[in-house]
Protein backbone atom coordinates (compact mmCIF):
# COMPACT_ATOMS: atom_id res chain seq x y z
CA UNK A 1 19.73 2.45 51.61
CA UNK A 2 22.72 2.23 53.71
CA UNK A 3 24.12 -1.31 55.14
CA UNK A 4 27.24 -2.00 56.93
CA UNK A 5 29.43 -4.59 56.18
CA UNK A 6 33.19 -5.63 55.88
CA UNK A 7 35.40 -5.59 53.52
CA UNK A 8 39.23 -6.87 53.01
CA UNK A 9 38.84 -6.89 56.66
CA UNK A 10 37.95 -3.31 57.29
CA UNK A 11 34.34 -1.45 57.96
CA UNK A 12 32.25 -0.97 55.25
CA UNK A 13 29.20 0.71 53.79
CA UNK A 14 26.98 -1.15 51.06
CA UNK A 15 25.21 1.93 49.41
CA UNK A 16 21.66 0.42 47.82
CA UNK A 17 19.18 2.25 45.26
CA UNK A 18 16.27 0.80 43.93
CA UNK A 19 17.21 -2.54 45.39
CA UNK A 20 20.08 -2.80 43.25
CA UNK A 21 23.72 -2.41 44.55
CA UNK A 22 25.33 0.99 43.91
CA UNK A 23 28.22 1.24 45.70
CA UNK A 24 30.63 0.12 48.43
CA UNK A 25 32.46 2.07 50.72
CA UNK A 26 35.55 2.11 53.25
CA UNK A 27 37.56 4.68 54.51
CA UNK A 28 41.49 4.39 55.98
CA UNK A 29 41.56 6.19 59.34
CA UNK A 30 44.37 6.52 61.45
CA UNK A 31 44.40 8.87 65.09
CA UNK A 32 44.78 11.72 62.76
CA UNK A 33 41.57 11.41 60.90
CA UNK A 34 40.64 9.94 57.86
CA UNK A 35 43.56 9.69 55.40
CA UNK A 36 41.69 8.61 52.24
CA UNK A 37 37.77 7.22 51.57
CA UNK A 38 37.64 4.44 48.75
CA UNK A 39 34.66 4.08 46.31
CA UNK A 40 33.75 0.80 44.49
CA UNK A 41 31.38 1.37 41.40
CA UNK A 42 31.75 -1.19 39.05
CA UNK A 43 28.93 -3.68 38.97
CA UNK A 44 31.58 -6.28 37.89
CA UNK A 45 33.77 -5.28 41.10
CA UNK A 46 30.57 -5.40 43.33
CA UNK A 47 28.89 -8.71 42.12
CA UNK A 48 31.32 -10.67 43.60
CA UNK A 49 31.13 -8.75 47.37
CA UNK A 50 27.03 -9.48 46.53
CA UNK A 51 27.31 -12.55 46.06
CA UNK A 52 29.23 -13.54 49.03
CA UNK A 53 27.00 -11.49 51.39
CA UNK A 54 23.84 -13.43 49.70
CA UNK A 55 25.70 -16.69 49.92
């Protein structure tokens, strides 16, 4: 499942599977395109973004 969100004040993506967090997304984009997509993994890096969406 795909969700959008925010995060550190740019668009986001919350990737889902199994009803468990996988993944969070953002990309930097400029008028030139997209300059670099950033991937968040780590359950202990995406418990806290959880946790404040739940809260």
């Amino acid at each position: 499942m795909l969700e959008t969100s925010g995060a550190n004040g740019r668009p986001a993506a919350l990737v889902s599977s199994g009803g468990k967090t996988a993944a969070l997304l953002t990309v930097d984009a400029s008028a030139e395109g997209i300059d670099r997509v950033l991937w968040v993994l780590s359950p202990a890096k995406l418990a806290p973004f959880v946790a404040a969406l739940d809260g």
